[in-house]
PDB file of N, CA and C in Angstrom:
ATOM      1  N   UNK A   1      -0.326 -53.119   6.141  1.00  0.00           N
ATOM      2  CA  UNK A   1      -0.302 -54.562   6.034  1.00  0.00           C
ATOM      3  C   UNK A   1       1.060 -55.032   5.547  1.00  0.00           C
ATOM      4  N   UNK A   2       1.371 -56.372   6.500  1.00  0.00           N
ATOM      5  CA  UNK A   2       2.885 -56.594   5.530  1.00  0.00           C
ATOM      6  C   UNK A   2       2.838 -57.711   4.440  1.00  0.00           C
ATOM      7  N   UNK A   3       3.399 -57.391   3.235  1.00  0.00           N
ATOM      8  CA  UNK A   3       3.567 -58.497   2.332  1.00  0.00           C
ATOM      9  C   UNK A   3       3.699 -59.889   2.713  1.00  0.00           C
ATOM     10  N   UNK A   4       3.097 -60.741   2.058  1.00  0.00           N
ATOM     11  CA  UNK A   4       3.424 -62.209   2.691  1.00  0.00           C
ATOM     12  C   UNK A   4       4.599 -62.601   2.565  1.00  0.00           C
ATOM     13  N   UNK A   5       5.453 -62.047   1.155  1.00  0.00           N
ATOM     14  CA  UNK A   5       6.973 -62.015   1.775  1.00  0.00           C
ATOM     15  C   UNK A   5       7.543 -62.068   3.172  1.00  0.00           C
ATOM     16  N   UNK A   6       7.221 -60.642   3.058  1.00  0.00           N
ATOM     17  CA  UNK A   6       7.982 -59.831   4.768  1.00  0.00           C
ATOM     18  C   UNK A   6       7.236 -60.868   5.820  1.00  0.00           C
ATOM     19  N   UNK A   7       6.354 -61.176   5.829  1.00  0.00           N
ATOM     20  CA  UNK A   7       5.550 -61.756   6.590  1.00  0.00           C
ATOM     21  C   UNK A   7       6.605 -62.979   6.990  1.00  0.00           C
ATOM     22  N   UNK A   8       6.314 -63.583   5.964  1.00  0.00           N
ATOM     23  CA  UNK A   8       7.487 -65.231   5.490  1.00  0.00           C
ATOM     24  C   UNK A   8       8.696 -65.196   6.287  1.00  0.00           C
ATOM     25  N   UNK A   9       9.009 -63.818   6.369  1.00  0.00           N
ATOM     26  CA  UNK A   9      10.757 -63.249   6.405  1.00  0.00           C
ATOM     27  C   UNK A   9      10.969 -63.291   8.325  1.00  0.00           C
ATOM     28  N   UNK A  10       9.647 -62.906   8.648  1.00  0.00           N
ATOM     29  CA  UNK A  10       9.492 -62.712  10.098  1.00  0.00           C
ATOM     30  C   UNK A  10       9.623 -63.524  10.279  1.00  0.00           C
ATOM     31  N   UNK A  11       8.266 -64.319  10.334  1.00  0.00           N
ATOM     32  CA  UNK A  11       8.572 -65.726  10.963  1.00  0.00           C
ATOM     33  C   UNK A  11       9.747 -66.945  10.800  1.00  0.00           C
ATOM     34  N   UNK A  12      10.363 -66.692  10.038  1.00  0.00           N
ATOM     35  CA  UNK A  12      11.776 -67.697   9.909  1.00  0.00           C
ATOM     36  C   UNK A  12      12.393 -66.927  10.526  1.00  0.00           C
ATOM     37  N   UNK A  13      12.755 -66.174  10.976  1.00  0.00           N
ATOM     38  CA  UNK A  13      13.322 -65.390  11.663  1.00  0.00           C
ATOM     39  C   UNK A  13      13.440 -65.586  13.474  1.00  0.00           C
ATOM     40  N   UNK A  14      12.031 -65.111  13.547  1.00  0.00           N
ATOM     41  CA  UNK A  14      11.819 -65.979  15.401  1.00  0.00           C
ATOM     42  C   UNK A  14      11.312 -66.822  15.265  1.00  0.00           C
ATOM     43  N   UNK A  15      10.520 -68.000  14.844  1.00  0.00           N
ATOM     44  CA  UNK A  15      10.389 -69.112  14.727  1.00  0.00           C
ATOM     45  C   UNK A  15      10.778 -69.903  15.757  1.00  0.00           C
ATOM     46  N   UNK A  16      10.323 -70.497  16.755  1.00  0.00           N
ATOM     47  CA  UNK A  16      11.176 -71.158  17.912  1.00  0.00           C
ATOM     48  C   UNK A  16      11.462 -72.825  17.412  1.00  0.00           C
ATOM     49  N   UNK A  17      10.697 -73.241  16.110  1.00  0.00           N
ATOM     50  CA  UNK A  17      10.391 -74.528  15.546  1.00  0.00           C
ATOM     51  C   UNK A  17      10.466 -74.768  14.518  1.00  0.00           C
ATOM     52  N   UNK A  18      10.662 -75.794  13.723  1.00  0.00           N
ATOM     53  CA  UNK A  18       9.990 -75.910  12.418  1.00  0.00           C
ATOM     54  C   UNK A  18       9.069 -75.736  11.925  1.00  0.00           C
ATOM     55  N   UNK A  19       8.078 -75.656  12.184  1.00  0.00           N
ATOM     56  CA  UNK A  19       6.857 -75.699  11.975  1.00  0.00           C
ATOM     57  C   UNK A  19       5.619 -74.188  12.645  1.00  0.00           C
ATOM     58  N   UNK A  20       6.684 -73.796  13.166  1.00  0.00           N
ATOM     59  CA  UNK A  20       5.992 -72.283  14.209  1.00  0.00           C
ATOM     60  C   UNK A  20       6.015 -71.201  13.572  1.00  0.00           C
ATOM     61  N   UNK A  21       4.455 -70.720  13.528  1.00  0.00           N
ATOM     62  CA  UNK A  21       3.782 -69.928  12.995  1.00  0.00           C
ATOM     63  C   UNK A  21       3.325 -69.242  13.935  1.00  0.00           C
ATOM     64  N   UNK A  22       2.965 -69.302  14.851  1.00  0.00           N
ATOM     65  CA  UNK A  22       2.238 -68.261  15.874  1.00  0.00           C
ATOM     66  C   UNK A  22       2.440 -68.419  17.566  1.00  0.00           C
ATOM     67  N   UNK A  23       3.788 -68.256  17.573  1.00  0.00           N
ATOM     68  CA  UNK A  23       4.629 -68.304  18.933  1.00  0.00           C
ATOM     69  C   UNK A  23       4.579 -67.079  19.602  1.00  0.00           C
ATOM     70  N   UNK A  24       4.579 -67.029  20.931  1.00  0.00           N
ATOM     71  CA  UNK A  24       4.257 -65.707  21.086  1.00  0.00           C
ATOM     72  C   UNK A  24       5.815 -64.644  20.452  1.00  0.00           C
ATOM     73  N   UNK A  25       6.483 -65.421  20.592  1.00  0.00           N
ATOM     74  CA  UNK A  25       8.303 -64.568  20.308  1.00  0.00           C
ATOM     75  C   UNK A  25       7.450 -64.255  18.685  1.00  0.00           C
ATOM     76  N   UNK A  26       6.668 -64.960  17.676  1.00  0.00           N
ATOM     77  CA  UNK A  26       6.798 -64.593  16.296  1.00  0.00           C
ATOM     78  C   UNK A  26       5.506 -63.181  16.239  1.00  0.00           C
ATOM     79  N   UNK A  27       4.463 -63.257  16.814  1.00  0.00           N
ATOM     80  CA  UNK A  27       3.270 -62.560  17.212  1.00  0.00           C
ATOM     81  C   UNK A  27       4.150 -61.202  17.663  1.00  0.00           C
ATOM     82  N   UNK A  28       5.075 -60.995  18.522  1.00  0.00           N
ATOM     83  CA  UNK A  28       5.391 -59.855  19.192  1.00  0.00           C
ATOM     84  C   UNK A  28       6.202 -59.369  18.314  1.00  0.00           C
ATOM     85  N   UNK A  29       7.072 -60.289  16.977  1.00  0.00           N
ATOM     86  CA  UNK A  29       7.521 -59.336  15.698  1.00  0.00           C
ATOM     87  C   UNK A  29       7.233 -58.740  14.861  1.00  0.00           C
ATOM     88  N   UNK A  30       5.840 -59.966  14.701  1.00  0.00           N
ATOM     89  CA  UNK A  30       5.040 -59.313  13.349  1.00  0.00           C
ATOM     90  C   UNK A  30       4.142 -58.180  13.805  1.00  0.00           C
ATOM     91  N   UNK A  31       3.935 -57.748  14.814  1.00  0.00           N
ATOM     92  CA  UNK A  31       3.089 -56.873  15.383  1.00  0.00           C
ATOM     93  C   UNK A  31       4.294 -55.515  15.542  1.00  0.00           C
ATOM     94  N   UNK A  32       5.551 -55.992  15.936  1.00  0.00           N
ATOM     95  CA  UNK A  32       6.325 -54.344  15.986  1.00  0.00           C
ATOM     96  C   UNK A  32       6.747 -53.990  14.672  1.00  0.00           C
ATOM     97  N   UNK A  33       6.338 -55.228  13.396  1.00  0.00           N
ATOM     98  CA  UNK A  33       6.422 -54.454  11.908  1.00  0.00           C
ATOM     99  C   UNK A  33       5.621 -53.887  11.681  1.00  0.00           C
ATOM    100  N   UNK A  34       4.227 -54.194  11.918  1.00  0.00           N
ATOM    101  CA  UNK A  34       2.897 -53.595  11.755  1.00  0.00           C
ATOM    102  C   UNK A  34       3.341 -52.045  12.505  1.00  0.00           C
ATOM    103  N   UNK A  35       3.713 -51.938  13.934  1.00  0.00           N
ATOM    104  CA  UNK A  35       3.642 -50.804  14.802  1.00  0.00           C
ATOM    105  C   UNK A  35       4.470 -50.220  13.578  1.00  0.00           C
ATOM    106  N   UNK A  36       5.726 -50.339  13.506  1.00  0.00           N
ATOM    107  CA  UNK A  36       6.270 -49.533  12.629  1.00  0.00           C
ATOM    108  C   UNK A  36       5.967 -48.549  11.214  1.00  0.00           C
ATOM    109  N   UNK A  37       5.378 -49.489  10.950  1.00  0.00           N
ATOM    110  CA  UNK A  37       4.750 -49.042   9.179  1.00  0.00           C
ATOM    111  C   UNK A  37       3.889 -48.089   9.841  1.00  0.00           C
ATOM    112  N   UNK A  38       2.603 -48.447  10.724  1.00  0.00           N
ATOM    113  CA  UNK A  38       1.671 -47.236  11.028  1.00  0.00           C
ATOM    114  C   UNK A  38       2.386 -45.921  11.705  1.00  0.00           C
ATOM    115  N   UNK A  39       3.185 -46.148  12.079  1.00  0.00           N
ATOM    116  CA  UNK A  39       4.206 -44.831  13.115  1.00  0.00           C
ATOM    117  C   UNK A  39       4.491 -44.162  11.638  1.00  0.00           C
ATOM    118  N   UNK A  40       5.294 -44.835  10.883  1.00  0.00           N
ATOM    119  CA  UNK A  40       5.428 -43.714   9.591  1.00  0.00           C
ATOM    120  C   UNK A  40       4.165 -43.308   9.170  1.00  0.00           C
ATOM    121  N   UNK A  41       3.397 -44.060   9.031  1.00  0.00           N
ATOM    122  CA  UNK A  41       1.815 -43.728   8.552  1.00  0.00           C
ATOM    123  C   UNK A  41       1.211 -42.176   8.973  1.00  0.00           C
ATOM    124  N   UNK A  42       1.305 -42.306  10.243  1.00  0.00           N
ATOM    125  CA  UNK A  42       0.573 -41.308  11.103  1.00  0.00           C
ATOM    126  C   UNK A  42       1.759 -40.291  11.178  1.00  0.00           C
ATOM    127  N   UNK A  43       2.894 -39.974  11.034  1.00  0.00           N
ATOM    128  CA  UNK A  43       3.796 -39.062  11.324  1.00  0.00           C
ATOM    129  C   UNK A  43       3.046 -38.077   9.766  1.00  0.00           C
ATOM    130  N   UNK A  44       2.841 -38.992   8.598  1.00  0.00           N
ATOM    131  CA  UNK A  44       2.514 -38.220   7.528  1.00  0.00           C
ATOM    132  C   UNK A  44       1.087 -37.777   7.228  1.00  0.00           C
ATOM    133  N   UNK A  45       0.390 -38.480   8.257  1.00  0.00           N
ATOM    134  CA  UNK A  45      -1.198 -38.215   8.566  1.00  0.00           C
ATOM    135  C   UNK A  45      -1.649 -38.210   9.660  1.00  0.00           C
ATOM    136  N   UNK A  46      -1.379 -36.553  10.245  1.00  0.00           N
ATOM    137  CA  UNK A  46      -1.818 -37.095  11.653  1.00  0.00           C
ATOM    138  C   UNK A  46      -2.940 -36.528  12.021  1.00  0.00           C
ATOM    139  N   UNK A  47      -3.599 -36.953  11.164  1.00  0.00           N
ATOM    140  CA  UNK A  47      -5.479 -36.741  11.975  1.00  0.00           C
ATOM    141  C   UNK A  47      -6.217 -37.929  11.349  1.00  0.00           C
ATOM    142  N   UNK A  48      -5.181 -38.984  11.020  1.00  0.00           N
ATOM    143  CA  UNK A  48      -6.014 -40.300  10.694  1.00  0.00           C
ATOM    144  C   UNK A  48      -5.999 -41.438  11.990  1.00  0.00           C
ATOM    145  N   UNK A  49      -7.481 -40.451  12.687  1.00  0.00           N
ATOM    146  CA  UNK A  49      -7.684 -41.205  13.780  1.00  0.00           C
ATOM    147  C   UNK A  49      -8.130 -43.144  13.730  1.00  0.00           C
ATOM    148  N   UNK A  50      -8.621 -43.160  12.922  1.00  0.00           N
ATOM    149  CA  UNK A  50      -9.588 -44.996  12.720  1.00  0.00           C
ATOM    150  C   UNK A  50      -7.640 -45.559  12.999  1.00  0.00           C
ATOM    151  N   UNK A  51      -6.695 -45.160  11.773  1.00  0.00           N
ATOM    152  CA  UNK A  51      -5.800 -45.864  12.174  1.00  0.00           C
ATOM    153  C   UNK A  51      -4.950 -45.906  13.653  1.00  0.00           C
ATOM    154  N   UNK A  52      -4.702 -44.441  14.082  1.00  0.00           N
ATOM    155  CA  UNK A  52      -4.205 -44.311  15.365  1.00  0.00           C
ATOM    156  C   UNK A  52      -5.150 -45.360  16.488  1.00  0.00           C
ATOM    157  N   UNK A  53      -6.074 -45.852  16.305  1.00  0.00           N
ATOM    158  CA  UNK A  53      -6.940 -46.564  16.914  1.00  0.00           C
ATOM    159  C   UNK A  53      -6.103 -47.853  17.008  1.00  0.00           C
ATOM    160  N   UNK A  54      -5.833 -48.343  15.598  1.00  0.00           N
ATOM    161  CA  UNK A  54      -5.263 -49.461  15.264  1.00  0.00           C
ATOM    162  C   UNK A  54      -4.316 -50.002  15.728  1.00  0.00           C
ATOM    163  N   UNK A  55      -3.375 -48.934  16.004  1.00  0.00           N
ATOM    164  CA  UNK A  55      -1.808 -48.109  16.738  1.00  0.00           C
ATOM    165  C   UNK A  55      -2.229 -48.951  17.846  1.00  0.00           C
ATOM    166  N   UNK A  56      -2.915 -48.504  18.423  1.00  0.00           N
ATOM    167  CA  UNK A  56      -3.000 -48.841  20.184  1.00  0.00           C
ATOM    168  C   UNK A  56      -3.588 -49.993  20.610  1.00  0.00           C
ATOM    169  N   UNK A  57      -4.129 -50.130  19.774  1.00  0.00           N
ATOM    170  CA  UNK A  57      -4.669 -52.115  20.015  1.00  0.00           C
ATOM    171  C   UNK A  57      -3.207 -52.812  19.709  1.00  0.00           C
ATOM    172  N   UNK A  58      -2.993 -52.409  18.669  1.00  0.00           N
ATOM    173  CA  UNK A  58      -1.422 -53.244  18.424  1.00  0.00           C
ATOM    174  C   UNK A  58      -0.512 -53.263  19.530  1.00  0.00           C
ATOM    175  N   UNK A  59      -0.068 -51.903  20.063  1.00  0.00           N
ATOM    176  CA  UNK A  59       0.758 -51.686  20.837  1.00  0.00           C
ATOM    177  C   UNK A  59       0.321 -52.407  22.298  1.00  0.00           C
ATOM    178  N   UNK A  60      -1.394 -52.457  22.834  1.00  0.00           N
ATOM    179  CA  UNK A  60      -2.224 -53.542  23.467  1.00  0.00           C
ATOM    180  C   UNK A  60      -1.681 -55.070  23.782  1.00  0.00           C
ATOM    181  N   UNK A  61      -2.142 -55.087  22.335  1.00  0.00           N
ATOM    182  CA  UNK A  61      -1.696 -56.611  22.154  1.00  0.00           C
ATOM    183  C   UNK A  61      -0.159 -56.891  22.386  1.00  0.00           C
ATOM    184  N   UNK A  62       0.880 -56.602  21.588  1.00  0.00           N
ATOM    185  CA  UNK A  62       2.179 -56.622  21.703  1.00  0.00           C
ATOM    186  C   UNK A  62       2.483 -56.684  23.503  1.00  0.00           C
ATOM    187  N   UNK A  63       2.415 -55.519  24.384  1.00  0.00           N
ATOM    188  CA  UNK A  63       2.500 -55.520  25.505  1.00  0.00           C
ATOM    189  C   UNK A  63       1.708 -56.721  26.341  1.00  0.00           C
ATOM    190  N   UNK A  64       0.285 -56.868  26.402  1.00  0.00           N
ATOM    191  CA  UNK A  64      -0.343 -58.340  26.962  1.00  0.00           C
ATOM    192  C   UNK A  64       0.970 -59.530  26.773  1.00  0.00           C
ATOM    193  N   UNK A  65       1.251 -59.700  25.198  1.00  0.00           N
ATOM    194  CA  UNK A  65       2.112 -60.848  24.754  1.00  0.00           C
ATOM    195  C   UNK A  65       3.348 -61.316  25.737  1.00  0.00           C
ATOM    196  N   UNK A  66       3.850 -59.494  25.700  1.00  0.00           N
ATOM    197  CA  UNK A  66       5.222 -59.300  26.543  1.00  0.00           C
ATOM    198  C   UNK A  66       5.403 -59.501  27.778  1.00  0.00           C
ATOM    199  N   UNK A  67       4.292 -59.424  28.173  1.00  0.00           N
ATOM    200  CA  UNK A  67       4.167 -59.623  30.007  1.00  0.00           C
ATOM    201  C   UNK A  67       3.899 -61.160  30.026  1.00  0.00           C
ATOM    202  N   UNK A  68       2.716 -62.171  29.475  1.00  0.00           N
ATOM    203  CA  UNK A  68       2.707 -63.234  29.072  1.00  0.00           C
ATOM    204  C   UNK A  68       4.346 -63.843  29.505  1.00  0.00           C
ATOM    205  N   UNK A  69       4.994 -63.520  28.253  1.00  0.00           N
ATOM    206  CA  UNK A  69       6.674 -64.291  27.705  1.00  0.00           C
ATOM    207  C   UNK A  69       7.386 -63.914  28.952  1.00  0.00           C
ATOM    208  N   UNK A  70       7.156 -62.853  29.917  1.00  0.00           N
ATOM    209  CA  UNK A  70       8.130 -62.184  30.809  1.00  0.00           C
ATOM    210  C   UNK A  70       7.918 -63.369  32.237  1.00  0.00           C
ATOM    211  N   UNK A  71       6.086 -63.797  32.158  1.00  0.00           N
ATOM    212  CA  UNK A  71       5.762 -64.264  33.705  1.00  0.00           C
ATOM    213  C   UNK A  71       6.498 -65.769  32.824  1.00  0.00           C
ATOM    214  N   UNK A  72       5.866 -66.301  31.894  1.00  0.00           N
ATOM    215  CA  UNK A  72       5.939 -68.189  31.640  1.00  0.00           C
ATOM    216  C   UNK A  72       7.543 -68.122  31.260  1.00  0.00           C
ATOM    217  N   UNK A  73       8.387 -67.213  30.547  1.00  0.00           N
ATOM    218  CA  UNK A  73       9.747 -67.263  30.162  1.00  0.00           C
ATOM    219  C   UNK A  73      10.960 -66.475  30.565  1.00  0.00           C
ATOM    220  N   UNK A  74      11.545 -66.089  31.328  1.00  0.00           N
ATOM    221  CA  UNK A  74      11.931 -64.637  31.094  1.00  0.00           C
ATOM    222  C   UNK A  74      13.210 -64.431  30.504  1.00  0.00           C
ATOM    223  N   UNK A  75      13.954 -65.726  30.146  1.00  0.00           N
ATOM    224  CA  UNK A  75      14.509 -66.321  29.046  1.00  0.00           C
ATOM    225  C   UNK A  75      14.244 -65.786  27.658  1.00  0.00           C
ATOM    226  N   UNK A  76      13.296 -66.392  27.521  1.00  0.00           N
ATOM    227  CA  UNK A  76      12.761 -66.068  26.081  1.00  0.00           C
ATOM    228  C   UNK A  76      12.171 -64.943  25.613  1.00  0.00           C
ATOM    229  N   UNK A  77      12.228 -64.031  27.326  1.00  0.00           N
ATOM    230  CA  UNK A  77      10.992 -62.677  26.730  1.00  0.00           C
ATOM    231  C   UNK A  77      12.416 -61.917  26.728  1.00  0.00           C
ATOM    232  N   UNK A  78      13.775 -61.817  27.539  1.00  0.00           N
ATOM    233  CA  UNK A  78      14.983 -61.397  27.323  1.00  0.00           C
ATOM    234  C   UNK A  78      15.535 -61.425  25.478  1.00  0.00           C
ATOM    235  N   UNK A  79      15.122 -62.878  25.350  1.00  0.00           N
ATOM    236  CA  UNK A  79      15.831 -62.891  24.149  1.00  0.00           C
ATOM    237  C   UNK A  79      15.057 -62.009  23.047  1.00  0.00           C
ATOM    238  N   UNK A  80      13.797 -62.259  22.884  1.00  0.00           N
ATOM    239  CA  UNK A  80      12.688 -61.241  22.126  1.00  0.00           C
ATOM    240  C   UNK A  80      12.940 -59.643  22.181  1.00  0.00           C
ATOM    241  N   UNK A  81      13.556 -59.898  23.510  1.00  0.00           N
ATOM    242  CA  UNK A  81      13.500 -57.753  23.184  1.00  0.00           C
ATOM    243  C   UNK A  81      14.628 -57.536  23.270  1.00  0.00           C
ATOM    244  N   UNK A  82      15.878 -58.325  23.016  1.00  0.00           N
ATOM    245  CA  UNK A  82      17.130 -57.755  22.601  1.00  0.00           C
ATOM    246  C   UNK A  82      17.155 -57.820  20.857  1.00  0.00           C
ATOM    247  N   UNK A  83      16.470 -59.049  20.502  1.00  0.00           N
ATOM    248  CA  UNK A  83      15.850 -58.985  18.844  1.00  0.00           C
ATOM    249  C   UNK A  83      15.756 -58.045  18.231  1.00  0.00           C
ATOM    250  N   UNK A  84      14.323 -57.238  18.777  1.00  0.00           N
ATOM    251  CA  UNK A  84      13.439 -56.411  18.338  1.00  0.00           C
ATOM    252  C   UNK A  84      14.118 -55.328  18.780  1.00  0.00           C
ATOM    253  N   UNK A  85      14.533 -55.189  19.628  1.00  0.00           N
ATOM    254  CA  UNK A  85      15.243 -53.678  20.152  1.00  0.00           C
ATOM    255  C   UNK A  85      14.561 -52.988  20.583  1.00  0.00           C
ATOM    256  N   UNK A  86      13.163 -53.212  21.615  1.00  0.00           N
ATOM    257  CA  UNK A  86      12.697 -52.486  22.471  1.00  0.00           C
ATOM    258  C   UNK A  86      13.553 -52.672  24.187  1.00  0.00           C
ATOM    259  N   UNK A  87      12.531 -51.253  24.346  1.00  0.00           N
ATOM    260  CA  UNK A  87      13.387 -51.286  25.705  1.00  0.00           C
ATOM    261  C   UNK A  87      12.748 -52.028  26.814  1.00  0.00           C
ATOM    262  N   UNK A  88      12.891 -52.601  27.879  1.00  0.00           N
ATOM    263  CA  UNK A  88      12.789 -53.370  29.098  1.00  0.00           C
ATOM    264  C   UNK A  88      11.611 -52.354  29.470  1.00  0.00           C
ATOM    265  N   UNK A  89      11.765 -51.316  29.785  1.00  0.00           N
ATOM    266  CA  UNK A  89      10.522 -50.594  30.550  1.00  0.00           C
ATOM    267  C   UNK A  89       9.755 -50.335  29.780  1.00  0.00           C
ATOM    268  N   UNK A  90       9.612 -50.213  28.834  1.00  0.00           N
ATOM    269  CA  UNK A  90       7.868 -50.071  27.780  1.00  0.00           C
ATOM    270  C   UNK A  90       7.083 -51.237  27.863  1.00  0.00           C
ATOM    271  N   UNK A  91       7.600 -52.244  28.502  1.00  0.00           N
ATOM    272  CA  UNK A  91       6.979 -53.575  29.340  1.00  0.00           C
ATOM    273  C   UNK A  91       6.532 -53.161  30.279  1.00  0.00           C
ATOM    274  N   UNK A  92       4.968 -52.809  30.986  1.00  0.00           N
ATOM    275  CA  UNK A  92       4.695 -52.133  32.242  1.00  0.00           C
ATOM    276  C   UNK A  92       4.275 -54.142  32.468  1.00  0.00           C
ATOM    277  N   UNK A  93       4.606 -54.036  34.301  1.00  0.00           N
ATOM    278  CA  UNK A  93       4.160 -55.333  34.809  1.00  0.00           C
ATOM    279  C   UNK A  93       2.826 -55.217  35.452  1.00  0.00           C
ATOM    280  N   UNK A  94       2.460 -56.203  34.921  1.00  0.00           N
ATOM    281  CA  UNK A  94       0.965 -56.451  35.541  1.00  0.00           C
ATOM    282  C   UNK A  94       1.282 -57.512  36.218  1.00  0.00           C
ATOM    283  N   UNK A  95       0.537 -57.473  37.599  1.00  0.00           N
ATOM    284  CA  UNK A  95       0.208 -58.869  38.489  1.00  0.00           C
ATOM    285  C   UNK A  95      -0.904 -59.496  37.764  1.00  0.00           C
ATOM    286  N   UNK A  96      -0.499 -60.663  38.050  1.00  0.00           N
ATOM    287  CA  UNK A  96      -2.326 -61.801  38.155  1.00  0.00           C
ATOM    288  C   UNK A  96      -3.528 -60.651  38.418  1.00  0.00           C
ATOM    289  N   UNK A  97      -4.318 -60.813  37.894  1.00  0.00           N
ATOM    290  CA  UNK A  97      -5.829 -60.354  38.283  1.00  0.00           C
ATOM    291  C   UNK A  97      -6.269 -60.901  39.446  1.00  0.00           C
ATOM    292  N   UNK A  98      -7.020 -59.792  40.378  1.00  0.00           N
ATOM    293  CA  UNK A  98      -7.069 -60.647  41.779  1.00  0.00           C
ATOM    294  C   UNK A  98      -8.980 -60.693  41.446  1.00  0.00           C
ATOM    295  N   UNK A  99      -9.635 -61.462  41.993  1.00  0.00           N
ATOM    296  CA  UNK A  99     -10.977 -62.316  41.239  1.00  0.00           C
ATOM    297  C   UNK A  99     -11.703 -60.561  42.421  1.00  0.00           C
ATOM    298  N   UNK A 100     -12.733 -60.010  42.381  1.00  0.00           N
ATOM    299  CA  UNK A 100     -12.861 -59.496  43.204  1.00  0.00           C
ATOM    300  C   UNK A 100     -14.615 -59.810  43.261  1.00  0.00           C
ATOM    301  N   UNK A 101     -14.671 -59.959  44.749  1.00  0.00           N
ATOM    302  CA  UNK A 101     -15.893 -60.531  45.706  1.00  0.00           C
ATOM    303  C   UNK A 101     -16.618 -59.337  45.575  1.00  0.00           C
ATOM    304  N   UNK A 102     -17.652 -59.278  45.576  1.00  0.00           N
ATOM    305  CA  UNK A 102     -18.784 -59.024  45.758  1.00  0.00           C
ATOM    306  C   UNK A 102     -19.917 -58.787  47.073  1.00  0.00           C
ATOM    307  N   UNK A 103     -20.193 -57.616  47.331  1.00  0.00           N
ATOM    308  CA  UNK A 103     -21.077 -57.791  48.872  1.00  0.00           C
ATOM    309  C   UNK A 103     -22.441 -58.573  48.192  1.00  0.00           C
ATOM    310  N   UNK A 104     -22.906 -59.464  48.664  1.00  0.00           N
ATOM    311  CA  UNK A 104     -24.423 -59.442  48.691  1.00  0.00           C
ATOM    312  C   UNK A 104     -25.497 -58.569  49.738  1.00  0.00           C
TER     313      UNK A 104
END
């Protein structure tokens, strides 16, 4: 968990506003601090599966976000991962969901 400090520290940080608290640019930071802390976590415990669980929803979520910022911005999803310092391809692209029909 991060201190509400660090927390504080993030979000002024990417913040796209005055007032922005849960942008996707601030969501995709506070989530690669979270990834981080558990990566040390699990390097020193690695059969603490419940958290490695945790790991991958995060890393889930973070990626959904990234593809999100990549289709509506790609501006802003550029600027986010030169920030954070991930790489361009740990972004896998997803198309639109195609609705799929049904035989009756």
């Amino acid at each position: 968990m991060l201190k509400p400090e660090e927390k504080t520290s993030i979000i002024a940080k990417f913040k796209q506003h005055e007032t922005d608290s849960g942008s996707a640019e601030v969501q995709v930071a506070l989530l690669s601090e979270e990834i981080k802390r558990l990566l040390s976590h699990l390097k020193d415990h690695p059969k603490d599966f419940h958290s490695k669980r945790g790991l991958l929803k995060m890393v889930t979520k973070r990626r959904s976000l990234l593809v999100y910022l990549e289709i509506e911005n790609p501006r802003r999803y550029n600027s986010i991962i030169k920030k954070i310092g991930l790489k361009k391809s740990a972004v896998q692209k997803k198309g639109p969901k195609k609705a799929i029909k049904r035989k009756k």
